[in-house]
N, C-alpha and C. Protein backbone atom coordinates (compact mmCIF):
# COMPACT_ATOMS: atom_id res chain seq x y z
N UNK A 1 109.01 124.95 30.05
CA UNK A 1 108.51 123.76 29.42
C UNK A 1 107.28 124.15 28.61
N UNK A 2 107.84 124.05 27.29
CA UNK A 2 106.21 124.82 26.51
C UNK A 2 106.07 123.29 25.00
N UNK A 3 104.62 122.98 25.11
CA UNK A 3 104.35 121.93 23.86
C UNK A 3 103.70 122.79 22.88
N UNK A 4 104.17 122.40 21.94
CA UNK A 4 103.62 123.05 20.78
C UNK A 4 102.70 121.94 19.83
N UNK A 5 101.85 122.65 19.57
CA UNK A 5 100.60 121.86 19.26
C UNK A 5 100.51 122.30 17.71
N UNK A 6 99.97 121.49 17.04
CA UNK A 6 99.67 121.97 15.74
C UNK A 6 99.32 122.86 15.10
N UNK A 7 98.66 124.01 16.22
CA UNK A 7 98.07 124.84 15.36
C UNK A 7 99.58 126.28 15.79
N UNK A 8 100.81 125.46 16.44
CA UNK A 8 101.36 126.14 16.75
C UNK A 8 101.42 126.92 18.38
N UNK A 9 100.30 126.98 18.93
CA UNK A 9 99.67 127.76 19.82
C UNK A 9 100.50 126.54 21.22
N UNK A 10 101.33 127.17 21.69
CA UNK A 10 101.85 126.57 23.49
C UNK A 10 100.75 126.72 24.27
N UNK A 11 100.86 125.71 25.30
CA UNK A 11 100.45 125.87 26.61
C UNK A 11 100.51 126.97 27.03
N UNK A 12 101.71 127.32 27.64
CA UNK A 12 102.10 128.64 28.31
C UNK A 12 101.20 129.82 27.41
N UNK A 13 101.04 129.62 25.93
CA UNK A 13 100.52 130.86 25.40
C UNK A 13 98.95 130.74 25.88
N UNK A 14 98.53 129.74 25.54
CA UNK A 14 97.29 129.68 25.96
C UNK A 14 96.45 129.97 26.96
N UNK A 15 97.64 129.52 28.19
CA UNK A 15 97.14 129.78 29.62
C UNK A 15 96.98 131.49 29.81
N UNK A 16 98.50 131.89 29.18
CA UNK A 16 98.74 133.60 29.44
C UNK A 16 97.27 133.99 29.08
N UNK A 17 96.99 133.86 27.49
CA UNK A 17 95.69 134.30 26.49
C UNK A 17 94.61 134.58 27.63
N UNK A 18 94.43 133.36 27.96
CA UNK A 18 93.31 132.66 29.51
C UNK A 18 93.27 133.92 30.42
N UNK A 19 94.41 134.04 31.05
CA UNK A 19 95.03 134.80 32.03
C UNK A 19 94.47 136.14 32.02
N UNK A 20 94.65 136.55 30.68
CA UNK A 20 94.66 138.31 30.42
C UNK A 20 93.10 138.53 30.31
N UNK A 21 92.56 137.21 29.77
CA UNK A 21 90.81 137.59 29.54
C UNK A 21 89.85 137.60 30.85
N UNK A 22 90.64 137.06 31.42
CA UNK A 22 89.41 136.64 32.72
C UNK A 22 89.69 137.34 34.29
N UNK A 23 88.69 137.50 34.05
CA UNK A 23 88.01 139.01 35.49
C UNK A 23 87.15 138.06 36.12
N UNK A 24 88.23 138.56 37.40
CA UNK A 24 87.51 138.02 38.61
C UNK A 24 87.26 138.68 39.48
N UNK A 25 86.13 138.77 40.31
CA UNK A 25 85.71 139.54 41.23
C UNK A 25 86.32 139.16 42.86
N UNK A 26 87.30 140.03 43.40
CA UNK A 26 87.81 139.23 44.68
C UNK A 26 86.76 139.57 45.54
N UNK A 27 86.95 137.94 46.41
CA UNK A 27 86.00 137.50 47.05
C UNK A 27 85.77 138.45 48.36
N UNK A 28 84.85 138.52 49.39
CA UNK A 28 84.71 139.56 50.71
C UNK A 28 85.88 138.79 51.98
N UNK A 29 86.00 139.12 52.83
CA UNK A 29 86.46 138.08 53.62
C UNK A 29 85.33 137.17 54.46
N UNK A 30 84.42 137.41 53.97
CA UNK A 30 83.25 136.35 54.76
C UNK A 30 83.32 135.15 54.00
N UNK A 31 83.68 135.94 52.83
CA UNK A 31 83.57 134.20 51.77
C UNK A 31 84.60 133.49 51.12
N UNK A 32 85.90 134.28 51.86
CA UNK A 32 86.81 133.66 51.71
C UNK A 32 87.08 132.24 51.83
N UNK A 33 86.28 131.28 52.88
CA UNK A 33 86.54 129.77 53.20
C UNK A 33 86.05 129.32 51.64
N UNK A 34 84.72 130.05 51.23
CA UNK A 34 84.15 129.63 50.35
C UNK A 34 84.82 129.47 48.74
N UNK A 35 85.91 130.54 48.50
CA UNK A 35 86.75 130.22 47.86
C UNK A 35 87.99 128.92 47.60
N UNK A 36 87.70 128.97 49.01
CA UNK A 36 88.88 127.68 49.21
C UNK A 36 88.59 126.28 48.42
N UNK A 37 87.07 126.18 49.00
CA UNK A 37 86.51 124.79 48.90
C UNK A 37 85.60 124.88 47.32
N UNK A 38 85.83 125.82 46.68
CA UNK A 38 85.94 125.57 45.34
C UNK A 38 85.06 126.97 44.75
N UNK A 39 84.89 127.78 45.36
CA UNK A 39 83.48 129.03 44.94
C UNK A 39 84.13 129.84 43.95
N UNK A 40 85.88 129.61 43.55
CA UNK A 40 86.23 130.51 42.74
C UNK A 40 86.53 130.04 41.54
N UNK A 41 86.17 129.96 40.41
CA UNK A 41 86.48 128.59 39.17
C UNK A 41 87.86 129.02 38.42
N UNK A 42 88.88 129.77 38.91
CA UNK A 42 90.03 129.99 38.25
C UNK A 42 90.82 130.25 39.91
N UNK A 43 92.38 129.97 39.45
CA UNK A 43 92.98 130.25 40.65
C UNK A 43 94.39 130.84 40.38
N UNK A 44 94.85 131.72 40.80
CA UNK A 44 96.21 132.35 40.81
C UNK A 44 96.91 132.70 41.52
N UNK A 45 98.84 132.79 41.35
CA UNK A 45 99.12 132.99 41.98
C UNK A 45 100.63 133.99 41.47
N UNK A 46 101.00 134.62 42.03
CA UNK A 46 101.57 135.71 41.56
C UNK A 46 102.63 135.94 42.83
N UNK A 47 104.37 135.67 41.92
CA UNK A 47 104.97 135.61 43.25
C UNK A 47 106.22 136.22 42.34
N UNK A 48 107.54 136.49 42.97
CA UNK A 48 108.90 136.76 42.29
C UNK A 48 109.77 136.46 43.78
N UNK A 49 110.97 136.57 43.62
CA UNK A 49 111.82 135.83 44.28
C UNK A 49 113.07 137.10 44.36
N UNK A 50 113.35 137.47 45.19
CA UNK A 50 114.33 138.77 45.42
C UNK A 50 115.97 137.95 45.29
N UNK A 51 115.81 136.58 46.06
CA UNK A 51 116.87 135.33 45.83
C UNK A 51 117.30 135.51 44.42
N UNK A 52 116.34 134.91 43.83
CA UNK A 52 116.82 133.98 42.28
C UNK A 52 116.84 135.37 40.97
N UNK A 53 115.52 136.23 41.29
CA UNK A 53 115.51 137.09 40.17
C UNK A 53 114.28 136.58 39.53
N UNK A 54 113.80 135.38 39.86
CA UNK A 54 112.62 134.65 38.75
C UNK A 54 111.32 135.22 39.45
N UNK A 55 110.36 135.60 38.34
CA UNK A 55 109.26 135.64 38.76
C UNK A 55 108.44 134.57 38.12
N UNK A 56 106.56 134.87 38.61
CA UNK A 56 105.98 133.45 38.16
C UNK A 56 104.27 133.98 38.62
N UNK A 57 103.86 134.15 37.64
CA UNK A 57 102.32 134.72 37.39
C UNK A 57 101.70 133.59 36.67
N UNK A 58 101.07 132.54 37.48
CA UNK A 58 100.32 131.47 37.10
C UNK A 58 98.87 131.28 37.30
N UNK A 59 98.20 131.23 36.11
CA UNK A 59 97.06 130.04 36.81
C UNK A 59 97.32 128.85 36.83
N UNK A 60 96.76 128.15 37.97
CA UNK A 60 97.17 127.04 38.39
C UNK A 60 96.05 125.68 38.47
N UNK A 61 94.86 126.59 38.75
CA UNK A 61 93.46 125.72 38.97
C UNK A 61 92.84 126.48 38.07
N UNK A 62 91.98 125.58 37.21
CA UNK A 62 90.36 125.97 36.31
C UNK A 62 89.34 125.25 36.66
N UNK A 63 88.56 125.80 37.28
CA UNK A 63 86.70 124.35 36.74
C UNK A 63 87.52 123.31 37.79
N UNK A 64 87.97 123.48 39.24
CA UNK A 64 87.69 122.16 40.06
C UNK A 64 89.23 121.88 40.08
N UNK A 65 89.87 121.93 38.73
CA UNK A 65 91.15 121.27 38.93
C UNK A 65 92.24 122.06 38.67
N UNK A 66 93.06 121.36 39.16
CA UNK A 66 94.80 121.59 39.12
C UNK A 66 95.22 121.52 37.75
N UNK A 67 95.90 122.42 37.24
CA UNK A 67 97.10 122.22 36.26
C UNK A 67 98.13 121.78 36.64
N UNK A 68 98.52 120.52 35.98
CA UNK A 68 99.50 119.72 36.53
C UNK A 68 101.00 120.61 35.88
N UNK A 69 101.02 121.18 34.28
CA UNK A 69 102.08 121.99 34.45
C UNK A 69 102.17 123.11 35.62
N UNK A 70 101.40 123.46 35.83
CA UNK A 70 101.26 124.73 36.40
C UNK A 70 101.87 124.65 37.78
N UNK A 71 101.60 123.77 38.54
CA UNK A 71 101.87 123.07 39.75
C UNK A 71 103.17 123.16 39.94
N UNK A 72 103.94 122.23 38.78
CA UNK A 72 105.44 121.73 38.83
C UNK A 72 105.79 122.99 38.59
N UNK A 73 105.43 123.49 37.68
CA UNK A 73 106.63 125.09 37.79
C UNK A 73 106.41 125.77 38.82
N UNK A 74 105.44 125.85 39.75
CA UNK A 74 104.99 126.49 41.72
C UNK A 74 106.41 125.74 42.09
N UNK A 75 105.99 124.25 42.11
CA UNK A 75 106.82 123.71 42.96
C UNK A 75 108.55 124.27 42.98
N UNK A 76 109.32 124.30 41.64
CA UNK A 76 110.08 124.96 41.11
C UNK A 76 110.60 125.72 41.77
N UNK A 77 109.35 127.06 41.41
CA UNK A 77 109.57 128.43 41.80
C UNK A 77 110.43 128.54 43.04
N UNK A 78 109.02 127.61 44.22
CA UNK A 78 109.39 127.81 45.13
C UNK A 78 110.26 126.89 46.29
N UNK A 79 111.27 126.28 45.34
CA UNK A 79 112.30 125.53 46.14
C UNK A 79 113.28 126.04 46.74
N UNK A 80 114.04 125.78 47.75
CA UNK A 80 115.65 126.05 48.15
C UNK A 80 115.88 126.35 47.51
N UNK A 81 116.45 127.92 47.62
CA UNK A 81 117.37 128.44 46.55
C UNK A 81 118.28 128.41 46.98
N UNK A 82 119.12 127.69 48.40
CA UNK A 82 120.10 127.66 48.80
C UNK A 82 120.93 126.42 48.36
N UNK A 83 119.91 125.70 48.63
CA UNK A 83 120.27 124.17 47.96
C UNK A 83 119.98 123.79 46.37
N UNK A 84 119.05 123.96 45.80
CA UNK A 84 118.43 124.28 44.77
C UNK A 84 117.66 122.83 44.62
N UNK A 85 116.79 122.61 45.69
CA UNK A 85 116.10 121.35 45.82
C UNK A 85 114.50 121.70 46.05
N UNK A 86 113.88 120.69 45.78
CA UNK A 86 112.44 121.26 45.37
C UNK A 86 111.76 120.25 46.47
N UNK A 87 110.40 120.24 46.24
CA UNK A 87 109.55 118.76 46.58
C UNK A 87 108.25 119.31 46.27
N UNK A 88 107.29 118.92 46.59
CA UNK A 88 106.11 118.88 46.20
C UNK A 88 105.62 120.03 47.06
N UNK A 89 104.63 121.15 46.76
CA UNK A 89 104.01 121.91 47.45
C UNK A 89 103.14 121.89 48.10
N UNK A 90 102.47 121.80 49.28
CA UNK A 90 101.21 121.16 49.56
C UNK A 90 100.09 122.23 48.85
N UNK A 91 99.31 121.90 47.99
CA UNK A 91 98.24 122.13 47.08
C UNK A 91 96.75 123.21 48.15
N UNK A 92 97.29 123.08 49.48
CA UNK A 92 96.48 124.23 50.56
C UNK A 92 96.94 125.21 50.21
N UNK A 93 98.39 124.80 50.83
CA UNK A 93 99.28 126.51 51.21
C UNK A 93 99.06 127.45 49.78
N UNK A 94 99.06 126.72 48.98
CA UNK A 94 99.28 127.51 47.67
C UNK A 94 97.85 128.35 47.47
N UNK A 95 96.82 127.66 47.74
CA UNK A 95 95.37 127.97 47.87
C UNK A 95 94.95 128.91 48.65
N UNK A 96 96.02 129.05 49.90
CA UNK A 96 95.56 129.88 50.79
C UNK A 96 96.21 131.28 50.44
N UNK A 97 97.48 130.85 49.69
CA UNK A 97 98.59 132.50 49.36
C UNK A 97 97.53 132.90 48.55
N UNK A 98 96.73 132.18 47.41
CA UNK A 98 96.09 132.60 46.17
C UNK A 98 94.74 133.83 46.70
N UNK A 99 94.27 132.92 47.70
CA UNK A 99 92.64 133.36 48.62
C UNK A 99 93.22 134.71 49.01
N UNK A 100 94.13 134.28 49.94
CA UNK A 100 94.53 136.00 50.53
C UNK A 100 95.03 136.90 49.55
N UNK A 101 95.72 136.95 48.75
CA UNK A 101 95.89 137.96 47.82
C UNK A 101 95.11 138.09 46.93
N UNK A 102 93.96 137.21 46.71
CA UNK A 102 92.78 137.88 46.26
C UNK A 102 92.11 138.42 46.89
N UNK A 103 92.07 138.72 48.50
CA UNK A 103 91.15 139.30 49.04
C UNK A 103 91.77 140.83 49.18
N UNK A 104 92.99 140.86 49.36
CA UNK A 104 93.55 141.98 49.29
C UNK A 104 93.58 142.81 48.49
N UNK A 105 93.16 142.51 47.21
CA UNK A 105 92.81 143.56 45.65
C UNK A 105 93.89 144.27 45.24
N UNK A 106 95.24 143.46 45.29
CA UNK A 106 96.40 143.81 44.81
C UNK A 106 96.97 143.37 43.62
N UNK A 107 97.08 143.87 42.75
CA UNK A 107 97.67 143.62 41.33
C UNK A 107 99.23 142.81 41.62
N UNK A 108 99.97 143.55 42.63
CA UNK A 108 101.35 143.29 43.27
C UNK A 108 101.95 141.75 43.61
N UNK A 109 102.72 141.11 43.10
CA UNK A 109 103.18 140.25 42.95
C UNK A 109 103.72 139.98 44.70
N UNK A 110 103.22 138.97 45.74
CA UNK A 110 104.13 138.72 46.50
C UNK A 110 105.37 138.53 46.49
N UNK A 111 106.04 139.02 47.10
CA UNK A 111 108.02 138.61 47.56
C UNK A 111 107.88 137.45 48.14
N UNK A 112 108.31 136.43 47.94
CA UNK A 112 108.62 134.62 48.31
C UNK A 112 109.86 135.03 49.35
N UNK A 113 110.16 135.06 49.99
CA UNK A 113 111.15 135.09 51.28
C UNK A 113 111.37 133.52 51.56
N UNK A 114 110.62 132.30 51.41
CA UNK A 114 111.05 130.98 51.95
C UNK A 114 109.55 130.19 51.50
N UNK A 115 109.90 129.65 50.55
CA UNK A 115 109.08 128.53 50.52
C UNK A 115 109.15 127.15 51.03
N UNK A 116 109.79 126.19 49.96
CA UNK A 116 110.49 124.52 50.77
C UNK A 116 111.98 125.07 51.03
N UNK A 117 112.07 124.52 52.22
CA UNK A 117 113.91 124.56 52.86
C UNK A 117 113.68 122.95 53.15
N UNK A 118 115.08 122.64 52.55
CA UNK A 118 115.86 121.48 53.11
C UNK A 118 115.88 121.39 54.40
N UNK A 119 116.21 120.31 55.13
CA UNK A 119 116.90 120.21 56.20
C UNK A 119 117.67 120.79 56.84
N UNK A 120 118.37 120.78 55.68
CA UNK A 120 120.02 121.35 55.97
C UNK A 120 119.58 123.46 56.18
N UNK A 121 119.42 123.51 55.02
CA UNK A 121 118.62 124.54 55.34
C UNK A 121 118.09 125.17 56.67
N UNK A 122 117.24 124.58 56.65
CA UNK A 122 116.21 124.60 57.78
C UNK A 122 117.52 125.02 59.25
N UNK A 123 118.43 123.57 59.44
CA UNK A 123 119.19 123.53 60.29
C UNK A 123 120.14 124.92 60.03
N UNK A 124 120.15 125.15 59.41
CA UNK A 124 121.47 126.55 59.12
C UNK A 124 120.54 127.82 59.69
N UNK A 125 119.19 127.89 59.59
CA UNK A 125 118.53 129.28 59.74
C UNK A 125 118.31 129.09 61.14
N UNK A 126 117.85 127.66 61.72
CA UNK A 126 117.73 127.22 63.23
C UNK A 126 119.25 127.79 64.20
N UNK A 127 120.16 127.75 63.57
CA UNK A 127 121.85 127.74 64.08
C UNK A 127 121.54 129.65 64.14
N UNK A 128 121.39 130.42 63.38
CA UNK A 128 121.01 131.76 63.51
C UNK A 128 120.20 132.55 63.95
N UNK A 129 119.10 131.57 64.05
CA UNK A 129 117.60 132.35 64.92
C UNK A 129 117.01 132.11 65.66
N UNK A 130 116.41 132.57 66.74
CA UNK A 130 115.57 131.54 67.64
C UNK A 130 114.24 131.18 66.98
N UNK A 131 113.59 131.68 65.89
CA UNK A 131 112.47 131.95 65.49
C UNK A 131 112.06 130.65 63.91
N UNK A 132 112.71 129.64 64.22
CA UNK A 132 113.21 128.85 63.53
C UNK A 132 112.28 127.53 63.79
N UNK A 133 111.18 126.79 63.68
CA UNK A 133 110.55 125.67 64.06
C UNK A 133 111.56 124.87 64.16
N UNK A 134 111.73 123.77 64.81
CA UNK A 134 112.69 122.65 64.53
C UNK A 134 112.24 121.70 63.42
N UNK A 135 110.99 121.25 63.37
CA UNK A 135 110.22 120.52 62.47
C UNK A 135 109.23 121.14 61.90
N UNK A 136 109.41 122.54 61.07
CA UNK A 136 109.44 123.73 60.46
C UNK A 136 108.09 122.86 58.80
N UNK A 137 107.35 123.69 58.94
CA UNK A 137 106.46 123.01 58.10
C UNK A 137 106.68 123.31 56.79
N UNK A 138 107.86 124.02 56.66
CA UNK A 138 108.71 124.50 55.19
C UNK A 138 109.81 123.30 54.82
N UNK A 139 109.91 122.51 55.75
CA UNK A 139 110.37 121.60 55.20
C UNK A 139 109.46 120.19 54.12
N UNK A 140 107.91 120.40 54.69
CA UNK A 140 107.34 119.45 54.02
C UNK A 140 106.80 120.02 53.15
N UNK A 141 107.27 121.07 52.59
CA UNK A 141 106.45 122.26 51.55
C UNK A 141 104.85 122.49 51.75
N UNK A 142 104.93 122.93 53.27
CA UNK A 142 103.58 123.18 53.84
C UNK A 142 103.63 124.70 54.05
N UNK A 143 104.42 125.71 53.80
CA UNK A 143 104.37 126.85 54.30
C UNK A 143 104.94 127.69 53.78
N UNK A 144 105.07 128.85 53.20
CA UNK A 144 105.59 130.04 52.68
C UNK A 144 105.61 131.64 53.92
N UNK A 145 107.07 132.27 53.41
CA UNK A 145 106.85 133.22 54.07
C UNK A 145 107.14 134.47 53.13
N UNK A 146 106.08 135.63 53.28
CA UNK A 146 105.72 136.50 52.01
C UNK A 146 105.90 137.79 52.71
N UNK A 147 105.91 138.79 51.62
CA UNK A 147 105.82 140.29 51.97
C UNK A 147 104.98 141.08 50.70
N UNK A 148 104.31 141.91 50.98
CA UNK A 148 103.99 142.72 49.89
C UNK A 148 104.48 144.09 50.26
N UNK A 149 105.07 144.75 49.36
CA UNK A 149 105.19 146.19 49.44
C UNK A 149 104.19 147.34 50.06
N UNK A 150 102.67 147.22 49.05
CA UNK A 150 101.66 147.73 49.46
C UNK A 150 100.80 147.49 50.13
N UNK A 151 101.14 146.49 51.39
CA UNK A 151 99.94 145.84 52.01
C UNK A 151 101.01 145.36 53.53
N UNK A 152 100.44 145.94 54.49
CA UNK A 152 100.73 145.99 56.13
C UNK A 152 100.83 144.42 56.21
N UNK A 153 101.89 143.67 57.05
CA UNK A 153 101.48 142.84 58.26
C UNK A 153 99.97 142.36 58.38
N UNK A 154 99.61 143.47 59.56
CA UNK A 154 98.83 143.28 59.73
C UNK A 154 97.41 142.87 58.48
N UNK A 155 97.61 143.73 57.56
CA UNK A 155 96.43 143.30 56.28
C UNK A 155 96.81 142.20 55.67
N UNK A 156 97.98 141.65 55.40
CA UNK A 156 97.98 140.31 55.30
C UNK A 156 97.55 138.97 55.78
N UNK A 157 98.36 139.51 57.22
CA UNK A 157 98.10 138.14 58.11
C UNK A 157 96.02 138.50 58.64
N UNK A 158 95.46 139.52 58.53
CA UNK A 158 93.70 139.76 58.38
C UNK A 158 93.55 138.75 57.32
N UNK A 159 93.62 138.96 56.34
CA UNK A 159 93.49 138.03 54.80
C UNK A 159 93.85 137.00 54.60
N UNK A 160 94.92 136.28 55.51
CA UNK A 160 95.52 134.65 55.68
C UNK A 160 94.71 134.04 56.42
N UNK A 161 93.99 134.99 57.72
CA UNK A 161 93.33 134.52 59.21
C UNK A 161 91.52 134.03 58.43
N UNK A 162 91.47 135.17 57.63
CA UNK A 162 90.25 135.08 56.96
C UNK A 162 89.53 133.86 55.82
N UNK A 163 91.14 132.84 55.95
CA UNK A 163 90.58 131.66 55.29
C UNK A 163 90.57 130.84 56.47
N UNK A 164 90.81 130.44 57.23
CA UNK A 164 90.60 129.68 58.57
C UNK A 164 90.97 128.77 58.21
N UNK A 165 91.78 128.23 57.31
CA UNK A 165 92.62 127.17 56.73
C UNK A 165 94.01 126.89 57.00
N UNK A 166 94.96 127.62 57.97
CA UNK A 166 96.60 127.49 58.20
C UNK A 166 96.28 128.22 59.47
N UNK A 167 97.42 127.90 59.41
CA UNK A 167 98.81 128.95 60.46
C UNK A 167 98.99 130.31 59.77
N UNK A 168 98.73 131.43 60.41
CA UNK A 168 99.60 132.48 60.32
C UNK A 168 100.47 133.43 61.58
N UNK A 169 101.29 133.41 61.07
CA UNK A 169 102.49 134.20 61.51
C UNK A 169 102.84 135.63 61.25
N UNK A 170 102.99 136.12 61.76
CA UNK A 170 102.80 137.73 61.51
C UNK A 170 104.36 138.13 62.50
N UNK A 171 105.56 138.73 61.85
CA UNK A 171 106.52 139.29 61.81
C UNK A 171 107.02 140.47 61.62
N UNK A 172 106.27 141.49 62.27
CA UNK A 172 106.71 142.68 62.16
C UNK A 172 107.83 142.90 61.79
N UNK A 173 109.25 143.04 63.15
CA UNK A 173 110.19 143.63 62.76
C UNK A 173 111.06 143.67 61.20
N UNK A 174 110.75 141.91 60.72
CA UNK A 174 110.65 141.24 59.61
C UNK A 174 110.04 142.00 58.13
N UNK A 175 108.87 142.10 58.83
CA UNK A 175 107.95 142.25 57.77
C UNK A 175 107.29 141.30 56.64
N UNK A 176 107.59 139.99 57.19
CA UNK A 176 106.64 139.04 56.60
C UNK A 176 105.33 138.69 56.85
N UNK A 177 104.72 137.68 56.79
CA UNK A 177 103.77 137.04 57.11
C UNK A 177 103.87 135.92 56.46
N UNK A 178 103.84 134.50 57.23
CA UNK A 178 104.20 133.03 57.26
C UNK A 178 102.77 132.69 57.04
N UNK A 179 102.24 132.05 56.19
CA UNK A 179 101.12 130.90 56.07
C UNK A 179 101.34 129.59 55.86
N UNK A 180 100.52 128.91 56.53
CA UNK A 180 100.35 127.67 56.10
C UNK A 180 99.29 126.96 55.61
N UNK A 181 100.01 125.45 55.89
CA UNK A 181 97.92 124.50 55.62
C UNK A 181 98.21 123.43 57.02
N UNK A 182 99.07 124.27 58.10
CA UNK A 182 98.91 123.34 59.51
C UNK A 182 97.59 123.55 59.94
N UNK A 183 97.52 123.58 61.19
CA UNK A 183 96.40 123.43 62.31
C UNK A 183 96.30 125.07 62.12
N UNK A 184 95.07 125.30 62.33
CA UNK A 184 94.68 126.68 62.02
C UNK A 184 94.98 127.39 63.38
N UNK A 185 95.72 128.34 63.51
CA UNK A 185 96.62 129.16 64.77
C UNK A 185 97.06 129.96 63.67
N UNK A 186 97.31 131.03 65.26
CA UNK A 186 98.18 132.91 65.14
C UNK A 186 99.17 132.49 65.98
N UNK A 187 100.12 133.46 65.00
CA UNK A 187 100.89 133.97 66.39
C UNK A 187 101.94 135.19 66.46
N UNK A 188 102.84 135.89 66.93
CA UNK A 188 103.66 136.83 66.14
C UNK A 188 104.76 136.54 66.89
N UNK A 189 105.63 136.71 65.61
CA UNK A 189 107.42 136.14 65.91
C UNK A 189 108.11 137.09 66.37
């Protein structure tokens, strides 16, 4: 979805332009909360999908606020790819994937393994796993589960724990790490 403006110049180009100019210093993990609650004035998030093939290198927040395009194409990104159904993202979780992979000082695009699942969904992975919430906070698009290539488990779920803002989950055999924007808890699956 790109508007073209008179002088020619898209959104999408503009934001990219934005994107490529601006250096940010990632935050320590002491001041990670402090990022959350607004200490960082740009926000990103950097994900691809092993499912779909799509990737998605966004800023999303400037100066306080949300980009409302920016948002809907997150939301998008990260819908059922089984179902191919979306809903709204909760505007934490996304905050918290952004915080931790800025603290991690990785150029590397997270792997999206499960963002929103349907029901149905949900119920099909429950029928296969024990490791399955029943009322799974991926259904209210409260939770993502990620991998990075260059970065341990363990240094992830350090960097998720370090916003004190969700749930993390830490999955070795897996090799994910589950965040949320629930009640702030560990645990390993």
């Amino acid at each position: 979805m790109t508007e073209s403006s008179a002088s020619g110049i898209t959104r999408r180009a503009l934001l990219g332009a934005f994107a490529a100019t601006a250096v940010t210093a990632a935050p320590t993990y002491a001041n990670a909360a402090g990022f959350l609650r607004g200490g960082g004035d740009i926000r990103r998030i950097r994900m691809y999908s092993g499912r779909t093939g799509e990737r998605i290198d966004m800023i999303y927040w400037v100066d306080g606020k949300y980009i409302k395009d920016a948002v809907k194409e997150i939301n998008h990104f990260m819908r059922d790819w089984r179902t191919d159904q979306s809903t709204d993202i909760d505007l934490r979780t996304i905050d918290i994937m952004a915080a931790a992979h800025n603290l991690l000082d990785v150029n590397e695009p997270y792997m999206l393994l499960s963002g929103y699942r349907s029901p149905q969904t949900n119920a099909m992975l429950r029928r296969r796993s024990r490791g399955v919430a029943k009322n799974s906070l991926h259904m209210k698009g409260q939770a993502a589960d990620l991998r990075l290539a260059s970065r341990s488990v363990s240094q992830m779920a350090k960097a998720a724990m370090s916003c004190r803002a969700g749930g993390v989950g830490q999955y070795y055999r897996s090799n994910f790490v589950h965040m949320d924007c629930g009640d702030v808890r560990t645990w390993r699956g």
